[in-house]
Protein backbone atom coordinates (compact mmCIF):
# COMPACT_ATOMS: atom_id res chain seq x y z
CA UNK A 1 -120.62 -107.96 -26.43
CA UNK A 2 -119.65 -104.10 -27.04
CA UNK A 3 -121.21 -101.44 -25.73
CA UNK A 4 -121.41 -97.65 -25.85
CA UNK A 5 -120.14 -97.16 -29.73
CA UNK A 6 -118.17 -93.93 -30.07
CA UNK A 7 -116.85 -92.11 -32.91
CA UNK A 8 -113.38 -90.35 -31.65
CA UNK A 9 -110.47 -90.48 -33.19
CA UNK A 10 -108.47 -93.36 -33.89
CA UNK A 11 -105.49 -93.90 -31.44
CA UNK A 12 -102.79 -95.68 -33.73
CA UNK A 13 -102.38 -94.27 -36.66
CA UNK A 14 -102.60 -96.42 -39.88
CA UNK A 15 -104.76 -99.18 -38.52
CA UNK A 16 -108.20 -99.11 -40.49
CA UNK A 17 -110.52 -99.14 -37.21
CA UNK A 18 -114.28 -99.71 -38.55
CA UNK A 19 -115.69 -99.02 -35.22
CA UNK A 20 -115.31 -98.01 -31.51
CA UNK A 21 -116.41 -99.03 -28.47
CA UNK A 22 -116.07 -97.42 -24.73
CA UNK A 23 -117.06 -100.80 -22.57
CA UNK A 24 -117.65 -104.90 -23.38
CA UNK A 25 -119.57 -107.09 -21.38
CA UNK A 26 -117.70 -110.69 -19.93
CA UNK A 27 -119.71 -113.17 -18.90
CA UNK A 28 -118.71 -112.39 -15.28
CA UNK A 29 -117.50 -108.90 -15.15
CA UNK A 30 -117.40 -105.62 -17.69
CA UNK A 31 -114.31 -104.02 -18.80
CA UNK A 32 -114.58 -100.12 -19.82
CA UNK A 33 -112.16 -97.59 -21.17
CA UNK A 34 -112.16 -95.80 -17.99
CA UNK A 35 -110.65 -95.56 -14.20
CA UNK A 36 -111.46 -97.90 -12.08
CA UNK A 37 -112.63 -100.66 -14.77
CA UNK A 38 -110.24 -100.10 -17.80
CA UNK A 39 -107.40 -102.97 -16.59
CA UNK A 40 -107.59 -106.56 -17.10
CA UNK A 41 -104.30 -109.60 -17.52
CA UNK A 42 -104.29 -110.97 -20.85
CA UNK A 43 -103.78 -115.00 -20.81
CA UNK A 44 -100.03 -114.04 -21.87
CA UNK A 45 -99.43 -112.67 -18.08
CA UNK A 46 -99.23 -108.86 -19.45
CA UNK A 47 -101.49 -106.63 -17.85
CA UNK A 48 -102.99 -103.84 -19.81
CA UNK A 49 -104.65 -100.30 -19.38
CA UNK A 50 -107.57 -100.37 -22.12
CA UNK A 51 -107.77 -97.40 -23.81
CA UNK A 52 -109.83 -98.29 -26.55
CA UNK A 53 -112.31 -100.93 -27.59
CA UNK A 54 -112.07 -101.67 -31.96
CA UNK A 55 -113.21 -103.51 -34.67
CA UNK A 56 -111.08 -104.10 -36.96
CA UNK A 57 -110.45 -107.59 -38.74
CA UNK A 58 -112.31 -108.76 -35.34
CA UNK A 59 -112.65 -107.09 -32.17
CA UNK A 60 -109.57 -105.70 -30.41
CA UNK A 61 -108.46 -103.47 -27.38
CA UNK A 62 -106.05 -100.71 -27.85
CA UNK A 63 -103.94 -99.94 -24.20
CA UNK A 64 -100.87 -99.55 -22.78
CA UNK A 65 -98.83 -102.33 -21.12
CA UNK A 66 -97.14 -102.09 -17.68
CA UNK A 67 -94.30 -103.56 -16.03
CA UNK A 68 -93.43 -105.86 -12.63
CA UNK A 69 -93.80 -104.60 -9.57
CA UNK A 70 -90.74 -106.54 -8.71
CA UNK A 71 -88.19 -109.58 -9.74
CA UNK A 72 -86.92 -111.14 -7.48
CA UNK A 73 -87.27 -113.78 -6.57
CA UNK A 74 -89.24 -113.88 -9.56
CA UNK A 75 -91.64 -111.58 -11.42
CA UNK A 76 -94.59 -110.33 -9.78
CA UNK A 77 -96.29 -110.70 -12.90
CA UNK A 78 -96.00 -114.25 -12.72
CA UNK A 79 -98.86 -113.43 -10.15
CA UNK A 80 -101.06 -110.49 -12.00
CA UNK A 81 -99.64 -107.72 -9.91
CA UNK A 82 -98.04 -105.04 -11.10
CA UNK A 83 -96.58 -101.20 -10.43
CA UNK A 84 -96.55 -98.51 -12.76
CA UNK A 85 -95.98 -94.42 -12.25
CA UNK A 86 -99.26 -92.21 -12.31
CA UNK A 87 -97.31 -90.35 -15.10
CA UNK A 88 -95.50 -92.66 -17.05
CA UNK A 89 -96.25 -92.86 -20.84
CA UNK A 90 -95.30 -95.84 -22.83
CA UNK A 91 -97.03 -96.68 -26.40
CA UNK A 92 -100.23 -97.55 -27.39
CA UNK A 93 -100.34 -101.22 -28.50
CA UNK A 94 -103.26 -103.60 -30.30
CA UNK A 95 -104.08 -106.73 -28.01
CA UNK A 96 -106.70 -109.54 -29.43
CA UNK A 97 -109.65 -109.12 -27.24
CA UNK A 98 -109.74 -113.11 -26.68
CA UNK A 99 -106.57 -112.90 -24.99
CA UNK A 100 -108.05 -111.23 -21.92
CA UNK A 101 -107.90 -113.27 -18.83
CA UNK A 102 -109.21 -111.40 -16.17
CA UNK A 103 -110.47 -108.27 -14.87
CA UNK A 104 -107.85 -106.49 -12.48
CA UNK A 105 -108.34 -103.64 -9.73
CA UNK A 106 -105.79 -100.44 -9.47
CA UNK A 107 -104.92 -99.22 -6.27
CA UNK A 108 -103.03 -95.94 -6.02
CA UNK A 109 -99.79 -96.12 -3.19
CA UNK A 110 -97.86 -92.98 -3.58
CA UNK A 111 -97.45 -91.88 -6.88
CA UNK A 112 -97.74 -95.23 -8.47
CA UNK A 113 -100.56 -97.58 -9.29
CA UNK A 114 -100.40 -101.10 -7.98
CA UNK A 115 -102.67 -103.88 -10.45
CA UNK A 116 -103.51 -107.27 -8.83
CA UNK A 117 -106.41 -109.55 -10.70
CA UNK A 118 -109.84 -109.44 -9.65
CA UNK A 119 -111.02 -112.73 -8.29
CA UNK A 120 -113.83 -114.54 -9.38
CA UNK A 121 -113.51 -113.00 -13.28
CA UNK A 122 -111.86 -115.92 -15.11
């Protein structure tokens, strides 16, 4: 279920957006569009940074995909965690809201952000 309907806006440009949303409630957990409770792991493996919550055809997040911590010997995303730079920009994407797997916690090391999935939200 949404929550906390704002009206800023919208982040990709020519996508009709009917409404906005700043948090959604799980059954077990609530994702938000900000610091510490704005990442989750979609059932895909990615793992997103929501930066929007939208209806548009049906609800959807808007966020930014990161990349494996490391590869070898195979991908840490295989396992949910992930590293990204404080700074680094990449571009917005859509992701279907019933993709999202699990909740997942940031920790800071450095000037990166490491992701692994929150236990106990699938």
């Amino acid at each position: 279920m949404p929550k906390d309907e704002h009206f800023n806006i919208p982040l990709i440009n020519n996508i009709n957006i009917s409404r906005q949303f700043k948090s959604i409630v799980f059954k077990n957990y609530i994702l938000k569009t900000v610091f510490p409770d704005n990442c989750c792991r979609l059932s895909n493996g990615n793992i997103i940074l929501v930066k929007d919550i939208v209806l548009i055809d049906k609800y959807k997040i808007v966020g930014l995909k990161y990349n494996s911590l490391y590869q070898n010997p195979c991908e840490s995303t295989d396992f949910g965690i992930c590293m990204v730079q404080v700074d680094s920009v990449s571009p917005l994407e859509i992701f279907d809201l019933d993709k999202v797997d699990c909740k997942c916690v940031q920790i800071e090391h450095n000037s990166n952000i490491v992701i692994f999935p929150l236990l106990h939200t699938q």
